[in-house]
Every structure is written in structure tokens, then in C-alpha cells.
Protein backbone atom coordinates (compact mmCIF):
# COMPACT_ATOMS: atom_id res chain seq x y z
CA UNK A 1 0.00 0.00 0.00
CA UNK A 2 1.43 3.43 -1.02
CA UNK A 3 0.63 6.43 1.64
CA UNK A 4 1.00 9.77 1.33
CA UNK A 5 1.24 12.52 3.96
CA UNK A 6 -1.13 15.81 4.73
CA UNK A 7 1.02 18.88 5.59
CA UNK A 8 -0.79 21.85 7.04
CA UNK A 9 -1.99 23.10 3.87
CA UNK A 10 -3.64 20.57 3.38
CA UNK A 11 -1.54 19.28 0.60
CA UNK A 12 0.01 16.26 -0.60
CA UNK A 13 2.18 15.08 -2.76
CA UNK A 14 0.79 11.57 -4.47
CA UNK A 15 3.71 9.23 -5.02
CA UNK A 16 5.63 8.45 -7.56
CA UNK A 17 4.13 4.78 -8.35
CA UNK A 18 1.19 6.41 -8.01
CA UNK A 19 1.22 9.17 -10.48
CA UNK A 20 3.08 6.34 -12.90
CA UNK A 21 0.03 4.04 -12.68
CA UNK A 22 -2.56 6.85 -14.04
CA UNK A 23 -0.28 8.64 -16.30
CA UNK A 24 -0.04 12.09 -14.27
CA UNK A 25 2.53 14.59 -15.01
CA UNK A 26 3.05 17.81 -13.42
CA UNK A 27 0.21 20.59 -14.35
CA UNK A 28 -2.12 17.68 -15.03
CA UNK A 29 -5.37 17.48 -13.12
CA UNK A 30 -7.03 14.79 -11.00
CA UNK A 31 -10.18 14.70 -9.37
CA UNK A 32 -11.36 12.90 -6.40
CA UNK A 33 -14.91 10.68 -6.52
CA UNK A 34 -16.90 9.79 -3.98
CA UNK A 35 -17.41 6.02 -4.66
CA UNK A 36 -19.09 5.64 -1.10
CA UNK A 37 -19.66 7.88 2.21
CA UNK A 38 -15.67 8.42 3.41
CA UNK A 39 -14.25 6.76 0.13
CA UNK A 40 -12.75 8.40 -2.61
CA UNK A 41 -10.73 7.41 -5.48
CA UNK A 42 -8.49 9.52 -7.53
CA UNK A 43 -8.86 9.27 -10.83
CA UNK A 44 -6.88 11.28 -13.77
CA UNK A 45 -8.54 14.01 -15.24
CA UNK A 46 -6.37 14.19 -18.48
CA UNK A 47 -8.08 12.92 -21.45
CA UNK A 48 -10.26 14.62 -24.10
CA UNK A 49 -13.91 14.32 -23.76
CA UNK A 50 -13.82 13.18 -27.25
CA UNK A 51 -11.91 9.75 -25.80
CA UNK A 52 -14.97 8.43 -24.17
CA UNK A 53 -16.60 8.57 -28.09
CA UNK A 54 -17.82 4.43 -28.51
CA UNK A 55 -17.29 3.63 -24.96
CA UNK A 56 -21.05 3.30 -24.69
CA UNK A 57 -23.58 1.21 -27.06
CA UNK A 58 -26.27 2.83 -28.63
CA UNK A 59 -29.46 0.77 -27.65
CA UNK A 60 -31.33 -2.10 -29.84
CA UNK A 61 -34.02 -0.42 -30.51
CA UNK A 62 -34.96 3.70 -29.91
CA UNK A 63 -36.00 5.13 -27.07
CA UNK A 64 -38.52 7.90 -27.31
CA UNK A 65 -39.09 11.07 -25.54
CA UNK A 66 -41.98 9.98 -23.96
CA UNK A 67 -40.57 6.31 -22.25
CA UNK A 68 -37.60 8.64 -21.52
CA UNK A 69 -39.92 10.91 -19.84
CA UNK A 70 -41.67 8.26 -18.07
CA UNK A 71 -38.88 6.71 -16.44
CA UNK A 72 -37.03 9.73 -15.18
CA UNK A 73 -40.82 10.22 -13.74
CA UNK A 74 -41.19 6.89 -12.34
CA UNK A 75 -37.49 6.43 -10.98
CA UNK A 76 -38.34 10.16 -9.39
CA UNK A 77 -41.47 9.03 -7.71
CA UNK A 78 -39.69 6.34 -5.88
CA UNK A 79 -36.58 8.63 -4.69
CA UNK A 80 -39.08 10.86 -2.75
């Protein structure tokens, strides 16, 4: 396990393995998501928007506006 410590700045410096394993340089940015309540994980915030292009399938068959609308309604009704 590779640790890192806080100084009073509240900064760190993430270690070498570290920035190796998600292909950080200096000046590049990283950002921290909440996966659960009191756990993050860092993940690199270098690549294009554009890279994600294909990463998800387009569906069988279309969707319209109206199941769209129905669903966000439905999946809305049960968060309240």
C-alpha cells in the first residue's frame, strides 16, 4: 500500500508509483470521486472528452421522448 502525507496546507504530494500508474505529469489534473460515504478514489482528469466517443452502445431499438420521460418520472417518484 502506497501512503501519502497531509502537511498543514492541506496538501500532498501523491507518489511516484502512483502518479506512474494513471499517467499524471506535473500541471495535469485529477479529481477525487466519492465512490461511497468516506471513500474516494483519484482518478486522472487528463483525457479529451472526445476519448470516451464508442465507450457506450447505442441501444437495440430507440427510445422515445416519452418512455424517456416516463422513467425519469417513475425512478423520481420512488426517490421521494
Amino acid at each position: 500500500m502506497t501512503t501519502a502525507t497531509m502537511t498543514s496546507k492541506g496538501q500532498i504530494t501523491i507518489p511516484a508509483a502512483v502518479r506512474s500508474a494513471l499517467g499524471v505529469e506535473a500541471g495535469d489534473r485529477v479529481e477525487f470521486v466519492e465512490v461511497e460515504a468516506g471513500r474516494f478514489e483519484l482518478v486522472a482528469a487528463t483525457q479529451s472528452v472526445t476519448a470516451l466517443k464508442g465507450l457506450a452502445r447505442r441501444p437495440a431499438t430507440a427510445v422515445s421522448i416519452a418512455a424517456m420521460n416516463r422513467a425519469i418520472a417513475a425512478r423520481g417518484a420512488k426517490a421521494r
